[in-house]
PDB file of N, CA and C in Angstrom:
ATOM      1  N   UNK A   1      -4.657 -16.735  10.414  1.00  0.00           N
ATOM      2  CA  UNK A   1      -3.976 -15.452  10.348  1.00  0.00           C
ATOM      3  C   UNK A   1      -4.915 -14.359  10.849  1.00  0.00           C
ATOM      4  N   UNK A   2      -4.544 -13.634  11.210  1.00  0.00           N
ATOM      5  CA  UNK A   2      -5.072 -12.327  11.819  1.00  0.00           C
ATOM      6  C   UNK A   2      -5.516 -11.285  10.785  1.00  0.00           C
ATOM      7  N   UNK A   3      -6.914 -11.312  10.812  1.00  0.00           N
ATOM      8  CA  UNK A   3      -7.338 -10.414   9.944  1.00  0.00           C
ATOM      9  C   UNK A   3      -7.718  -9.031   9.721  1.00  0.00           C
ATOM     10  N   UNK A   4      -6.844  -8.472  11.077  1.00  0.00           N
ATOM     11  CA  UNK A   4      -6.475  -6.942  10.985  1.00  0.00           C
ATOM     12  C   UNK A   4      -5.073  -7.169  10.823  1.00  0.00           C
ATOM     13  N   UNK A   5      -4.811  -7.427  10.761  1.00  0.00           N
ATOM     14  CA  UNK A   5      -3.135  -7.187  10.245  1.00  0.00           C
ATOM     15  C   UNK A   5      -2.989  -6.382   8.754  1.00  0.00           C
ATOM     16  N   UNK A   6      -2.417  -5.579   8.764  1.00  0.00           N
ATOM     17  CA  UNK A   6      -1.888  -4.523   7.495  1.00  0.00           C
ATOM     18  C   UNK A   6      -0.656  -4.508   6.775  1.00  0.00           C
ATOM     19  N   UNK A   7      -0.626  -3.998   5.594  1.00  0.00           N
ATOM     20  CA  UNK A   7       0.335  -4.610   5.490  1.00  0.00           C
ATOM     21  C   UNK A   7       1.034  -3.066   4.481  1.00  0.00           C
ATOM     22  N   UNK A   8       2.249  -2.863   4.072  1.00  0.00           N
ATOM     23  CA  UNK A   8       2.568  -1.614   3.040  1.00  0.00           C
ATOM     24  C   UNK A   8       3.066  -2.327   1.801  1.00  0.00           C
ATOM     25  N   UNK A   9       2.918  -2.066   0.604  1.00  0.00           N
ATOM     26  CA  UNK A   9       3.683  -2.344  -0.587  1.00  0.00           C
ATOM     27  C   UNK A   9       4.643  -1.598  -0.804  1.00  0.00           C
ATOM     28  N   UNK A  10       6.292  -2.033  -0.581  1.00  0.00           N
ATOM     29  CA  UNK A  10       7.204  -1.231  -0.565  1.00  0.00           C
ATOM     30  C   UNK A  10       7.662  -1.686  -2.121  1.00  0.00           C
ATOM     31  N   UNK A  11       8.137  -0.339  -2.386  1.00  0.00           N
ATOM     32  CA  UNK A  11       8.912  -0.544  -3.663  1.00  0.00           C
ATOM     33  C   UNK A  11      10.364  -0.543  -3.564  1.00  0.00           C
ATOM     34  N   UNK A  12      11.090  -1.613  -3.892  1.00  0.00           N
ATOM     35  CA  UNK A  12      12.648  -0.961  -3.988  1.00  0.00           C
ATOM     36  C   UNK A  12      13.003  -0.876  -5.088  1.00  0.00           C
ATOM     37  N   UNK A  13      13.519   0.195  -5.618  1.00  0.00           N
ATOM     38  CA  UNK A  13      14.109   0.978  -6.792  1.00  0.00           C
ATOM     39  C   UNK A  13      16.113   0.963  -6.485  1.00  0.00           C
ATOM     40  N   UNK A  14      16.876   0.629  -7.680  1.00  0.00           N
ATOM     41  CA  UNK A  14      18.043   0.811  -7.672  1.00  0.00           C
ATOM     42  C   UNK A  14      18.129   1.603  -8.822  1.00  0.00           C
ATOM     43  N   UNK A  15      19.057   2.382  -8.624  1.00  0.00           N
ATOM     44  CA  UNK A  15      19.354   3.846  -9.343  1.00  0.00           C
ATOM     45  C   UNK A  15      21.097   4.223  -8.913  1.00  0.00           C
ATOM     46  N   UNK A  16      21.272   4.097 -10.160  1.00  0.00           N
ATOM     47  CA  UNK A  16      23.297   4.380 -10.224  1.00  0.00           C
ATOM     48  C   UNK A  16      23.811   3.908  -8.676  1.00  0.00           C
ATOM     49  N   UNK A  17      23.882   2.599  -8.599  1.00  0.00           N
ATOM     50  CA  UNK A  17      23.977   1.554  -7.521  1.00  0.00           C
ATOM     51  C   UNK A  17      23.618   1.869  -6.141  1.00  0.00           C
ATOM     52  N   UNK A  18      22.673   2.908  -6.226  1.00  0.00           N
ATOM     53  CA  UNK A  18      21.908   2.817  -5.142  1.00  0.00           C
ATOM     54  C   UNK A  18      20.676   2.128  -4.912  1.00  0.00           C
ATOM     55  N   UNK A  19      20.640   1.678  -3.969  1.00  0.00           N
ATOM     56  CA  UNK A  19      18.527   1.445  -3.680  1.00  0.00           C
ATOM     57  C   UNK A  19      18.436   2.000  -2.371  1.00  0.00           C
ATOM     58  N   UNK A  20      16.663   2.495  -2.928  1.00  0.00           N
ATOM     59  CA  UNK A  20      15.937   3.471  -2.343  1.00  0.00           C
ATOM     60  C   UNK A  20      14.514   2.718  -2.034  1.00  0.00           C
ATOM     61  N   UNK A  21      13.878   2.930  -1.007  1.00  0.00           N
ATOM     62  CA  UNK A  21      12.813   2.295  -0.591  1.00  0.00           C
ATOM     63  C   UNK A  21      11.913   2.853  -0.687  1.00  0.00           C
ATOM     64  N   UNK A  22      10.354   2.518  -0.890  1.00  0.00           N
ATOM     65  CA  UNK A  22       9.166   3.996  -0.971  1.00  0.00           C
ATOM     66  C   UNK A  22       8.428   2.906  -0.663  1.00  0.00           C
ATOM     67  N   UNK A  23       7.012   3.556   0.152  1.00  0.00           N
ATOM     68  CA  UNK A  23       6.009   2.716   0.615  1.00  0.00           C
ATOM     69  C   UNK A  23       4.952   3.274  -0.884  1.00  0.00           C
ATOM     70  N   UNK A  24       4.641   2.283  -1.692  1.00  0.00           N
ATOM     71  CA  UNK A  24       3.762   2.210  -2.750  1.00  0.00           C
ATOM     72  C   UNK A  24       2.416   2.988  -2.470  1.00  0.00           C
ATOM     73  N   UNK A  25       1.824   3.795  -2.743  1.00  0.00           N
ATOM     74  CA  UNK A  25       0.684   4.855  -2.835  1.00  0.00           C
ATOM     75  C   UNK A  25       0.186   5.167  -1.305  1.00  0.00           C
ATOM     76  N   UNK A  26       0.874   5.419  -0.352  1.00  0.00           N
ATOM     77  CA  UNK A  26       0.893   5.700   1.083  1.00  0.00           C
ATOM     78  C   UNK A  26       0.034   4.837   1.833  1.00  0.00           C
ATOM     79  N   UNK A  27      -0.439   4.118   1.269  1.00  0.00           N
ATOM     80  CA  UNK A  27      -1.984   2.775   1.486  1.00  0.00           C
ATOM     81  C   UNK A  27      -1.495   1.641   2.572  1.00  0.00           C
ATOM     82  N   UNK A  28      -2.373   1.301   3.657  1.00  0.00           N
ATOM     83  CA  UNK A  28      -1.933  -0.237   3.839  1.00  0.00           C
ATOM     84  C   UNK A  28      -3.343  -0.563   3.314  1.00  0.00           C
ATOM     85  N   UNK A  29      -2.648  -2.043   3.523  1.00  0.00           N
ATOM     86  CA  UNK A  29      -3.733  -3.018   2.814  1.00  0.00           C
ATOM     87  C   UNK A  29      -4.355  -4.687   3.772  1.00  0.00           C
ATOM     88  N   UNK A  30      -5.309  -4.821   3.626  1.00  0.00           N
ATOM     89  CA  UNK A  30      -5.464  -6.433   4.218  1.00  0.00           C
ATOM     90  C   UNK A  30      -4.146  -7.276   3.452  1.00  0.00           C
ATOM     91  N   UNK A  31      -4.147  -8.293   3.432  1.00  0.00           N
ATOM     92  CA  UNK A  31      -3.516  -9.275   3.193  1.00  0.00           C
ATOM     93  C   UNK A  31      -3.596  -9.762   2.025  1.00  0.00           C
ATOM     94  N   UNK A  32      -5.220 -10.268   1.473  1.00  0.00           N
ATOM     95  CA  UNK A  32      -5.834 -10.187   0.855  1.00  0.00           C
ATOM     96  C   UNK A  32      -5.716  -9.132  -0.768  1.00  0.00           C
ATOM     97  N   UNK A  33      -6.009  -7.958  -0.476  1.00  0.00           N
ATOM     98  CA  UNK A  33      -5.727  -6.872  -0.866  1.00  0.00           C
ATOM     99  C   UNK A  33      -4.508  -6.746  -1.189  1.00  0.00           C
ATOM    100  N   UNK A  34      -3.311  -6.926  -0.314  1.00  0.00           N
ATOM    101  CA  UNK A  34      -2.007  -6.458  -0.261  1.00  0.00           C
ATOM    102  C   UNK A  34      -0.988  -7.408  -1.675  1.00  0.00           C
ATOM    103  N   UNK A  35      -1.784  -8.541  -1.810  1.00  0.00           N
ATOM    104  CA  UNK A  35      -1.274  -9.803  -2.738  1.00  0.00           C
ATOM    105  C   UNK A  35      -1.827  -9.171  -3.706  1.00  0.00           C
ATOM    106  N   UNK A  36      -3.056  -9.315  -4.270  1.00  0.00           N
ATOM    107  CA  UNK A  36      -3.686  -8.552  -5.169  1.00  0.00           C
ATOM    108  C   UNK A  36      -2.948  -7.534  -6.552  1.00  0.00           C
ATOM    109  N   UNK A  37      -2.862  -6.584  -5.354  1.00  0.00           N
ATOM    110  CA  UNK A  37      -2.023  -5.472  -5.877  1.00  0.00           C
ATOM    111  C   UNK A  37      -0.500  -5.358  -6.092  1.00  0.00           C
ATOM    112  N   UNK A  38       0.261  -6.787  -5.674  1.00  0.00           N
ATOM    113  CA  UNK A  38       1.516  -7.002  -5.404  1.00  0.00           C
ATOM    114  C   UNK A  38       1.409  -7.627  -6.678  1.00  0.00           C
ATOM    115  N   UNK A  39       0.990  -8.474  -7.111  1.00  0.00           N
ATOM    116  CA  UNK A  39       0.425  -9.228  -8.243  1.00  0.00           C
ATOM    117  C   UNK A  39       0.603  -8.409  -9.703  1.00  0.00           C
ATOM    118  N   UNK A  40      -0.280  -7.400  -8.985  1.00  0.00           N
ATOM    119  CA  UNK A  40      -0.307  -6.461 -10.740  1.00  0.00           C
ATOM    120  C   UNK A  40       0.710  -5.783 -10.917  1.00  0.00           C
ATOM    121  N   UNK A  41       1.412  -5.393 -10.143  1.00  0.00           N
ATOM    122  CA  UNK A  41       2.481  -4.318 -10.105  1.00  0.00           C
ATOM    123  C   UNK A  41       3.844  -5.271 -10.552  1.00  0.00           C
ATOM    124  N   UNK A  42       3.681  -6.087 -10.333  1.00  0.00           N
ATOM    125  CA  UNK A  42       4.970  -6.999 -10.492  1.00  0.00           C
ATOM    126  C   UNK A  42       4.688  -7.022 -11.953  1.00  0.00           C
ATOM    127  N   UNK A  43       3.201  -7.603 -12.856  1.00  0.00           N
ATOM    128  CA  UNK A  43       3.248  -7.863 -14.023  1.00  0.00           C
ATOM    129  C   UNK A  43       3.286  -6.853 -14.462  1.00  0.00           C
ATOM    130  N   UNK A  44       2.875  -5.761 -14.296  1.00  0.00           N
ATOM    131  CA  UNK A  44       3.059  -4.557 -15.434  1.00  0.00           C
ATOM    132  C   UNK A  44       5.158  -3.890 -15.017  1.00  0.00           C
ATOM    133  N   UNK A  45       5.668  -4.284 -14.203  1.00  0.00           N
ATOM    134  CA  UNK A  45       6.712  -3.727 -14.082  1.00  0.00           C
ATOM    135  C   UNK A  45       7.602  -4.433 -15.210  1.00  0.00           C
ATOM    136  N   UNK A  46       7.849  -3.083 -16.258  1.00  0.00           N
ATOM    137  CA  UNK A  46       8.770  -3.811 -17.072  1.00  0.00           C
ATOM    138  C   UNK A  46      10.055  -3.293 -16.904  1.00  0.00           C
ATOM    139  N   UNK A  47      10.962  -3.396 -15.410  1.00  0.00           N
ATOM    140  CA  UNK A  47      12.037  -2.974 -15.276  1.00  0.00           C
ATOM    141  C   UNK A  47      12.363  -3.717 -14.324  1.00  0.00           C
ATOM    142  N   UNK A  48      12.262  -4.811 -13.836  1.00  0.00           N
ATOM    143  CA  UNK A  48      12.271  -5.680 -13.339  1.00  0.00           C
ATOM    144  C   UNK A  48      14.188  -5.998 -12.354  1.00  0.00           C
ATOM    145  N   UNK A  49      14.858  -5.505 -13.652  1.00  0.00           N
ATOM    146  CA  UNK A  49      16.466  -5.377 -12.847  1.00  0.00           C
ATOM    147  C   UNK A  49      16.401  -4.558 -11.914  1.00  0.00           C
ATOM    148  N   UNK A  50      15.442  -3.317 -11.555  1.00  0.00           N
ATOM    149  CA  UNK A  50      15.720  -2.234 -11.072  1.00  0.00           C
ATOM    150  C   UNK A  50      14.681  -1.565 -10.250  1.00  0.00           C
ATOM    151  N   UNK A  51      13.766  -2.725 -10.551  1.00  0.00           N
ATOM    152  CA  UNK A  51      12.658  -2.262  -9.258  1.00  0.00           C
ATOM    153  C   UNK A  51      11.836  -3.536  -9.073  1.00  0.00           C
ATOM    154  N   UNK A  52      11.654  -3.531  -7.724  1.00  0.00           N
ATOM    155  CA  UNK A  52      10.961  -4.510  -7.063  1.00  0.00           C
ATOM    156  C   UNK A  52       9.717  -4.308  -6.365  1.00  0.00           C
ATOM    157  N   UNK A  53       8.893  -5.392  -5.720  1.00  0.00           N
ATOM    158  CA  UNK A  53       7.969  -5.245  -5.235  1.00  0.00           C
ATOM    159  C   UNK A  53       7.871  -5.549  -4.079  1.00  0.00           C
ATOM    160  N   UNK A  54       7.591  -5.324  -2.427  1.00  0.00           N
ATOM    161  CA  UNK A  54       7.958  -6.448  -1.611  1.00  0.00           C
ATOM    162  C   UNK A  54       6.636  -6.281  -0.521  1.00  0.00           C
ATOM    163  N   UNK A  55       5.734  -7.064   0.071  1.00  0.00           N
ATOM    164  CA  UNK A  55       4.829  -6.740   1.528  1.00  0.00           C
ATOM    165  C   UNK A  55       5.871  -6.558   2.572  1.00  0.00           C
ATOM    166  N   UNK A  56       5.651  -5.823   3.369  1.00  0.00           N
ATOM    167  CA  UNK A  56       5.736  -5.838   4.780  1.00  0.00           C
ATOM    168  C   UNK A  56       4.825  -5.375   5.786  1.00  0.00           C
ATOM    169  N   UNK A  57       4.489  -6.226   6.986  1.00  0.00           N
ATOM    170  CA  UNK A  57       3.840  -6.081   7.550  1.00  0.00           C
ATOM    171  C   UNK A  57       3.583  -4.333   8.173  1.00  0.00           C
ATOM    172  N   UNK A  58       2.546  -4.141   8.809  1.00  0.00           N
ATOM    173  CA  UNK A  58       2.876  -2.591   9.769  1.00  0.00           C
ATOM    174  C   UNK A  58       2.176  -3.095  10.777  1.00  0.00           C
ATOM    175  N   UNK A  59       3.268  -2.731  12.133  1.00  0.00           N
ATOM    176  CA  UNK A  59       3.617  -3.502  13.223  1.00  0.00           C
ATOM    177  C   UNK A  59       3.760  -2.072  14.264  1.00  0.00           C
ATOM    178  N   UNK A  60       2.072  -1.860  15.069  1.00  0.00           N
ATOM    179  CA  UNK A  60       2.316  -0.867  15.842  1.00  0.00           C
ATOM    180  C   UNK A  60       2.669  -1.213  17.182  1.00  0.00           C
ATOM    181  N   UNK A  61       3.323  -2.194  17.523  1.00  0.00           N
ATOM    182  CA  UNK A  61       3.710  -2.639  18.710  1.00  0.00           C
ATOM    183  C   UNK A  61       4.620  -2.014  19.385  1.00  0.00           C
ATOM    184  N   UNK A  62       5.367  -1.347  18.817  1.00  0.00           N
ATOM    185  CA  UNK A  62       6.750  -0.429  19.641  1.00  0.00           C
ATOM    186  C   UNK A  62       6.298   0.838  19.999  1.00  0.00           C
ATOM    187  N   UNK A  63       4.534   1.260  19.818  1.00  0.00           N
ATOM    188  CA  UNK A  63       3.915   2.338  20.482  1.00  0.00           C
ATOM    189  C   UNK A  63       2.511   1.800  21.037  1.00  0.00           C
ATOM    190  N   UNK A  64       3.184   2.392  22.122  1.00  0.00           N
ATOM    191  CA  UNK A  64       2.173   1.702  23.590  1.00  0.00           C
ATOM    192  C   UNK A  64       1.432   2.907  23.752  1.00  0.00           C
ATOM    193  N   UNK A  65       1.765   3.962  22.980  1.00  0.00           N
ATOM    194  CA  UNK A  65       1.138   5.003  23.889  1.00  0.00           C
ATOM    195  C   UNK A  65       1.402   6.624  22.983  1.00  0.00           C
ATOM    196  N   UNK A  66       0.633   7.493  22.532  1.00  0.00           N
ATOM    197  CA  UNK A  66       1.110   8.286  22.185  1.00  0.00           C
ATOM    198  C   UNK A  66       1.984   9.442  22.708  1.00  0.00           C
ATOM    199  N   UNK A  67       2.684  10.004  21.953  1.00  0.00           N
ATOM    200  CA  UNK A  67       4.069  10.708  22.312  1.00  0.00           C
ATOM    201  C   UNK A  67       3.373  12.354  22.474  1.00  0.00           C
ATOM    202  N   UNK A  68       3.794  12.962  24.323  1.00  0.00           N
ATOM    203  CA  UNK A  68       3.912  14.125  25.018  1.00  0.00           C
ATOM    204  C   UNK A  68       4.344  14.952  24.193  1.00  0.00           C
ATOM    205  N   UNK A  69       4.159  16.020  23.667  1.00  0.00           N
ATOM    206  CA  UNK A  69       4.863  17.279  23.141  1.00  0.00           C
ATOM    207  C   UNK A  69       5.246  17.718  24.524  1.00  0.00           C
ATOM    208  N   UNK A  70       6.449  18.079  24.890  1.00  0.00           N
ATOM    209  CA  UNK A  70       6.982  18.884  26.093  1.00  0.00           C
ATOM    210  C   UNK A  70       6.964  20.292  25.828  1.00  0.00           C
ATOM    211  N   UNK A  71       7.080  20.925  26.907  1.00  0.00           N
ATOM    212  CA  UNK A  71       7.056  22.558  26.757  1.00  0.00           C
ATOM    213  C   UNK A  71       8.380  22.706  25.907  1.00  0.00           C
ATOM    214  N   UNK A  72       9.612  22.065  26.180  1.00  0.00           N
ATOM    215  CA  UNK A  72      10.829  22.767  25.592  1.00  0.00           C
ATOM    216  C   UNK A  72      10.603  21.912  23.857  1.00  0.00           C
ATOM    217  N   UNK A  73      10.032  21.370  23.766  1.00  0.00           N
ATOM    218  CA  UNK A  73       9.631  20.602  22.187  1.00  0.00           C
ATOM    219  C   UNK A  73       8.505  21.678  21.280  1.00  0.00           C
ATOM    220  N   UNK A  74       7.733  22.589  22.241  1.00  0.00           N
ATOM    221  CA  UNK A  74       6.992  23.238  21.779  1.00  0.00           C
ATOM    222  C   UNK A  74       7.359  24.681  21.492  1.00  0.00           C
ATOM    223  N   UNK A  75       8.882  25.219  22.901  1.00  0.00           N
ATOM    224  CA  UNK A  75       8.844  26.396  22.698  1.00  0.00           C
ATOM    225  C   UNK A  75      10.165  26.380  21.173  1.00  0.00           C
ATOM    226  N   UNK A  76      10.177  25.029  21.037  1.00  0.00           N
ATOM    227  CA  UNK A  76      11.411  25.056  19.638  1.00  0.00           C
ATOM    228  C   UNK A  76      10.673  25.255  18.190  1.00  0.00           C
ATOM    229  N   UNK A  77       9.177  24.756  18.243  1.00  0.00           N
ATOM    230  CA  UNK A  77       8.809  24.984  17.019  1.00  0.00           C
ATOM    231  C   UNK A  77       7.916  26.267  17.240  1.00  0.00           C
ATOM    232  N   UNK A  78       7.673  26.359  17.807  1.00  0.00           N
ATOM    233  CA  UNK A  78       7.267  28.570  17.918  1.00  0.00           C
ATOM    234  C   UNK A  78       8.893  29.195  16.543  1.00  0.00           C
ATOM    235  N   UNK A  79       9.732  28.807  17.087  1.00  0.00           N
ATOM    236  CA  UNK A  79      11.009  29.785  16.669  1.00  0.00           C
ATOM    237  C   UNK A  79      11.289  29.254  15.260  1.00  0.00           C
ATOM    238  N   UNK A  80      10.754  27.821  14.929  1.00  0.00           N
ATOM    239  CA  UNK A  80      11.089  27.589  13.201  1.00  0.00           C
ATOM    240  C   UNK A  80      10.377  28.757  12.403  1.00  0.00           C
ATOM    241  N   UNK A  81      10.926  29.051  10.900  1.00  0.00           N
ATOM    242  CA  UNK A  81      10.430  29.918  10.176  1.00  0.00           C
ATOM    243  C   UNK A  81       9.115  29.643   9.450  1.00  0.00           C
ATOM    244  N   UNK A  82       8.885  28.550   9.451  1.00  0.00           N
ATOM    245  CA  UNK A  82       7.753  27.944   8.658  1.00  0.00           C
ATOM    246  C   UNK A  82       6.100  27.131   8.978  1.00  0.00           C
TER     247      UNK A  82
END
């Protein structure tokens, strides 16, 4: 296995029959690491109907290249209020 590979601890949470996804403390992790902490979180979760634990990889392959701010992309955030 590839030992730069990263990985996120997503949480899924269901809430009045929704689920909602959150990447667990904004962190990636080795693999290694990523089990670890998948490990503890599962045992201390005592809500288990309603929230989960899951890895997924982070996969920068669909950017080859970083993204141009254009002039008309730039003269739009001049005019936001904030």
């Amino acid at each position: 296995m590839d030992k730069n590979k990263k990985f996120f601890i997503i949480k899924k949470r269901k809430f009045l029959g929704t689920e909602s996804f959150h990447i667990h403390d904004s962190n990636m992790y080795d693999l290694t690491t990523a089990v670890k902490k998948l490990l503890a979180l599962d045992t201390l979760n005592e809500d288990r109907e309603n929230n989960s634990y899951h890895l997924q990889e982070v996969n920068f392959s669909m950017v080859d290249k970083p993204l141009v701010l254009t002039k008309e992309v730039k003269e739009e955030q001049s005019e936001m209020p904030f």
